[in-house]
N, C-alpha and C. Protein backbone atom coordinates (compact mmCIF):
# COMPACT_ATOMS: atom_id res chain seq x y z
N UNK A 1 80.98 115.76 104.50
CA UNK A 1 81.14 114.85 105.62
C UNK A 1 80.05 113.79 105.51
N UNK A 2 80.35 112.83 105.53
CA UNK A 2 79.55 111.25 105.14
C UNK A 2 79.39 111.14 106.71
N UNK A 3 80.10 111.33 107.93
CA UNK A 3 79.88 110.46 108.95
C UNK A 3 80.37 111.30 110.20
N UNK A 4 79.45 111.04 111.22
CA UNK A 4 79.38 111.85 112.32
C UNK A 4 80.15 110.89 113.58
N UNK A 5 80.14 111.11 114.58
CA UNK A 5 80.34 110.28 115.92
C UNK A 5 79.40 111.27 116.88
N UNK A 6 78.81 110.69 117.81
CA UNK A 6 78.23 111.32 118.53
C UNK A 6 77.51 110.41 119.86
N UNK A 7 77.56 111.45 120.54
CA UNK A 7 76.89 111.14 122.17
C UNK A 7 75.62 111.61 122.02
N UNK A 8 74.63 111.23 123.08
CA UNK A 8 73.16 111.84 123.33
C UNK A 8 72.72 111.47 124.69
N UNK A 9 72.05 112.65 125.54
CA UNK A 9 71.26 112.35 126.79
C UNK A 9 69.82 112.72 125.95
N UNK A 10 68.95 111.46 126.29
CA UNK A 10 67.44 111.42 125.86
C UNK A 10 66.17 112.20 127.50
N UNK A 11 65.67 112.71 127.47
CA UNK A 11 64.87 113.33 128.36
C UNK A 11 63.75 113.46 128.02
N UNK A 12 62.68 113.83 128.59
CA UNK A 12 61.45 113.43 128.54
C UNK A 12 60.74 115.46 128.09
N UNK A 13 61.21 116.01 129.30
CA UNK A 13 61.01 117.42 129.00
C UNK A 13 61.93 118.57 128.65
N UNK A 14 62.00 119.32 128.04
CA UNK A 14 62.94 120.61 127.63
C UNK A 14 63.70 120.79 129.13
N UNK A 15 62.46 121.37 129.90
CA UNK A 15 63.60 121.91 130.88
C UNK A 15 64.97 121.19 131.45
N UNK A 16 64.45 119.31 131.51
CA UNK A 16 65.50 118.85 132.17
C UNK A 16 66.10 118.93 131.25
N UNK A 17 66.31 119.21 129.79
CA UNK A 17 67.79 119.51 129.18
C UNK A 17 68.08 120.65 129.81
N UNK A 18 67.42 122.08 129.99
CA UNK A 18 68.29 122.93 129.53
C UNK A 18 68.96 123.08 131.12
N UNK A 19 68.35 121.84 132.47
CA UNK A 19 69.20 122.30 133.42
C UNK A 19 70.09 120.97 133.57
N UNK A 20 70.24 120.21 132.23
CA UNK A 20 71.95 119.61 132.24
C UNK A 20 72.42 120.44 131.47
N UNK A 21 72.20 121.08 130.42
CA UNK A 21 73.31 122.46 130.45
C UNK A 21 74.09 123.07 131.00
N UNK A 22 73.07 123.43 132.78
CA UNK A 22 73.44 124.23 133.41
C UNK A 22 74.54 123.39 133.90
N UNK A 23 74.36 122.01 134.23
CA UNK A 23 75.48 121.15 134.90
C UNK A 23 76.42 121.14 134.56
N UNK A 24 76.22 120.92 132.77
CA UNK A 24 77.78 120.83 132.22
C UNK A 24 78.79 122.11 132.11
N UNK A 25 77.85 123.25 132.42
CA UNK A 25 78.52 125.00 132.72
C UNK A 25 79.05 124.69 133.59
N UNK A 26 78.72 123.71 134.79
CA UNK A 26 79.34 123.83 136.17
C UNK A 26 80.35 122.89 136.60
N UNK A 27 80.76 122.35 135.44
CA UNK A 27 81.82 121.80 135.26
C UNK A 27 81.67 120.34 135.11
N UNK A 28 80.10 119.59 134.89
CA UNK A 28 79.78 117.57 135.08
C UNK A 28 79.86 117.37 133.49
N UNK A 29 80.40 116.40 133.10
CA UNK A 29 80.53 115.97 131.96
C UNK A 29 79.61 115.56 131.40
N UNK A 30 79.43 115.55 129.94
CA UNK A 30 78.36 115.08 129.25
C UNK A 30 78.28 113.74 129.38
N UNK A 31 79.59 112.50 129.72
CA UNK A 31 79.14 111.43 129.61
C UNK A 31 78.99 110.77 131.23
N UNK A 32 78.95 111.69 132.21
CA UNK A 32 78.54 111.11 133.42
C UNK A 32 77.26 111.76 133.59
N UNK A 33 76.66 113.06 133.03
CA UNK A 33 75.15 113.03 133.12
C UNK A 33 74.50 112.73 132.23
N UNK A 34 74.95 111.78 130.72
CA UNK A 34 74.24 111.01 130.42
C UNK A 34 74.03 109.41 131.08
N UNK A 35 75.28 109.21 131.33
CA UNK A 35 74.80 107.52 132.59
C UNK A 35 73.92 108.13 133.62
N UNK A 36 73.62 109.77 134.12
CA UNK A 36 72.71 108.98 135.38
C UNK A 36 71.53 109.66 134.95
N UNK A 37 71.24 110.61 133.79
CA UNK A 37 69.87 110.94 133.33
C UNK A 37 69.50 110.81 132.46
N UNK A 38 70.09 109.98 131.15
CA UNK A 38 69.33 109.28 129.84
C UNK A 38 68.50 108.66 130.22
N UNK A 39 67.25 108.65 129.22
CA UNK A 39 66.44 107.50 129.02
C UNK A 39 66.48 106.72 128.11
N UNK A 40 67.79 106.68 127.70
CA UNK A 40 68.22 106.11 126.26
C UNK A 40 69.40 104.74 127.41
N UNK A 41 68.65 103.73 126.24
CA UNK A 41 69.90 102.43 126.59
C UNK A 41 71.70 102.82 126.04
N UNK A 42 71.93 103.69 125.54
CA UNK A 42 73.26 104.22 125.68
C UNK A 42 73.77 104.67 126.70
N UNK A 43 72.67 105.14 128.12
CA UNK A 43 73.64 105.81 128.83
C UNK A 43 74.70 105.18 129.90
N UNK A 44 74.43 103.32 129.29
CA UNK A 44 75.34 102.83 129.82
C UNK A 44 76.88 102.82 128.91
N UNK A 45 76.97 103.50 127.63
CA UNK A 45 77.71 104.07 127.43
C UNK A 45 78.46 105.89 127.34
N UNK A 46 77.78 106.47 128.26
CA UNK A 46 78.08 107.72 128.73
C UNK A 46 77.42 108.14 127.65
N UNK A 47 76.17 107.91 126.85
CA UNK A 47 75.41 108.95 125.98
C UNK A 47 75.74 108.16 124.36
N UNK A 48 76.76 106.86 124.00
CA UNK A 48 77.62 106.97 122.63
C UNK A 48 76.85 106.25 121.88
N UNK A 49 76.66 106.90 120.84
CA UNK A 49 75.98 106.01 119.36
C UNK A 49 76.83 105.63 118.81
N UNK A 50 78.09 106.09 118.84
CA UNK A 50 78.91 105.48 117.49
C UNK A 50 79.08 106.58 116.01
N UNK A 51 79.43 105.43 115.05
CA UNK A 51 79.76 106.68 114.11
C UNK A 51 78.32 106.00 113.41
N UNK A 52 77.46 107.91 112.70
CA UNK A 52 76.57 107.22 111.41
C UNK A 52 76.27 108.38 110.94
N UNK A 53 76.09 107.72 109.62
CA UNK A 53 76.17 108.59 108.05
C UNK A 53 74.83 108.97 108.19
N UNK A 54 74.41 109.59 107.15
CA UNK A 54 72.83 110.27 107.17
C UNK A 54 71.76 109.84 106.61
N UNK A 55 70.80 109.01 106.95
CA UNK A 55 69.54 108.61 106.74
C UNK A 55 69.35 107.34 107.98
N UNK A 56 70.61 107.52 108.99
CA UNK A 56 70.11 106.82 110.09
C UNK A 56 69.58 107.24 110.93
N UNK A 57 69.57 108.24 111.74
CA UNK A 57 68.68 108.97 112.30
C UNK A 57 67.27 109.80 112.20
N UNK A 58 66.49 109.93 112.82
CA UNK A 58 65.01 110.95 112.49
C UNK A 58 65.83 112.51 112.33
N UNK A 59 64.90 113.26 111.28
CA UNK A 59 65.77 114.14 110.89
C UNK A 59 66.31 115.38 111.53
N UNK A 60 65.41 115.57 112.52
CA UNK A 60 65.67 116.99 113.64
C UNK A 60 66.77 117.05 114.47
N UNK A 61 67.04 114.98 114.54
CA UNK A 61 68.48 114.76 115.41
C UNK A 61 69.50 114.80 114.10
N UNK A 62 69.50 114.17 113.51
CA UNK A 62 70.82 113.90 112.48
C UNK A 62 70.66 115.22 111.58
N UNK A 63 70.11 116.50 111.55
CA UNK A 63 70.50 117.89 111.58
C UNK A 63 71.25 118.30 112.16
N UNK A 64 70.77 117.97 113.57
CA UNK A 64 71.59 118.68 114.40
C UNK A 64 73.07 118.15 114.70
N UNK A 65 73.16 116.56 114.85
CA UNK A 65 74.61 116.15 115.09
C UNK A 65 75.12 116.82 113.91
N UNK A 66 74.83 116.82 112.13
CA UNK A 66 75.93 117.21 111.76
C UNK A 66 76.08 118.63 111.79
N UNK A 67 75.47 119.45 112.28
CA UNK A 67 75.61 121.02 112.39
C UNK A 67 76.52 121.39 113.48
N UNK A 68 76.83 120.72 114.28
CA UNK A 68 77.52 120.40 115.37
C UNK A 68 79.55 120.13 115.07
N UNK A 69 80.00 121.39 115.59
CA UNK A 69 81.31 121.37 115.36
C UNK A 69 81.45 120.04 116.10
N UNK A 70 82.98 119.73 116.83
CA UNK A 70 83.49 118.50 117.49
C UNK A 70 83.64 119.26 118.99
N UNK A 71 83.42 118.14 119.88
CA UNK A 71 83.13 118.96 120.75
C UNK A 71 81.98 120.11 121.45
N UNK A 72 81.08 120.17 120.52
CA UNK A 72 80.01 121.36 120.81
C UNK A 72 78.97 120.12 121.18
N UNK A 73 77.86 120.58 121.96
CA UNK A 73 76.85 120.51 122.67
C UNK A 73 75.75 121.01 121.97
N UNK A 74 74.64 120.48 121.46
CA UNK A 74 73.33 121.00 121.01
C UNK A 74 72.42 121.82 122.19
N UNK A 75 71.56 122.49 121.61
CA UNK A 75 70.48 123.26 122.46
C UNK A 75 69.89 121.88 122.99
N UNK A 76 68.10 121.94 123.32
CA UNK A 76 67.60 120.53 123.20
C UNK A 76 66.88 120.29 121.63
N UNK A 77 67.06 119.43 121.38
CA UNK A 77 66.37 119.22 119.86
C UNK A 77 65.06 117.66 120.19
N UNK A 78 64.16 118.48 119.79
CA UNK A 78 62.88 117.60 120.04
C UNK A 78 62.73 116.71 119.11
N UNK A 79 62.28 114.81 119.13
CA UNK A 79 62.06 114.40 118.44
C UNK A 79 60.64 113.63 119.11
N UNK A 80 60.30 112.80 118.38
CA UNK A 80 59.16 111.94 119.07
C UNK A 80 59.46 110.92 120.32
N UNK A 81 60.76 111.29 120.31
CA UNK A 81 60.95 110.22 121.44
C UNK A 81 61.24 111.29 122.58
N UNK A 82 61.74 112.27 122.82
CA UNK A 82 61.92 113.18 123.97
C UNK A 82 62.31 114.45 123.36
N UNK A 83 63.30 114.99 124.50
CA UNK A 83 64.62 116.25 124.27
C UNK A 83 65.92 115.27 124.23
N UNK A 84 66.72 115.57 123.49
CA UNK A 84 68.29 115.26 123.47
C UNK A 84 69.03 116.80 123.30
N UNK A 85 69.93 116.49 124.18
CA UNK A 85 71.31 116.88 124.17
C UNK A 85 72.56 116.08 123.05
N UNK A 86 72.88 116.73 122.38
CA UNK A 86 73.87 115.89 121.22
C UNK A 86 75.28 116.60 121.51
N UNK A 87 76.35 115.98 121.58
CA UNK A 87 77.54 115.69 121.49
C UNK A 87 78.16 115.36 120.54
N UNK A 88 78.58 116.20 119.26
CA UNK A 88 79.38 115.59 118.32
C UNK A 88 80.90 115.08 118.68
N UNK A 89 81.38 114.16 118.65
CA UNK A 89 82.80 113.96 119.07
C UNK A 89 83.74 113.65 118.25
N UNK A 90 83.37 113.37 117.32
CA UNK A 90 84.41 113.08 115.67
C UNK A 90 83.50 113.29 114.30
């Protein structure tokens, strides 16, 4: 696989990922709690990067999107910029 699609909510600490987890258990979508809790300028697209191949991302994220069936949700994966939540979608 050359190329991913994927969503992301950016956060500052672990926990607030792991309690949008809990949200999206409780039925809120990944791309309406990334518009109201990213700190990423995507979340005026509900979390979306688009499609990208591998050496565009820092490597702890673009591990994880492609380890990521379609549809699945990452743990939080730490980079220098926060916690993300990843969304593979194609």
């Amino acid at each position: 696989m050359s190329k991913v699609s994927a969503r992301h909510i950016l956060v500052e600490q672990r926990h607030e990922a792991e309690d949008l987890i809990k949200k999206m258990e409780q039925g809120s979508t990944f791309e309406e709690l990334a518009a109201k809790f990213s700190k990423c300028p995507s979340k005026a697209r509900g979390g979306d990067l688009g499609s990208f191949g591998k050496g565009r991302m820092v490597p702890s994220f673009e591990e994880a999107a492609f380890g990521l069936e379609v549809n699945q949700v990452s743990q939080p994966v730490q980079t220098q910029f926060g916690y993300h939540l990843i969304q593979r979608y194609a």
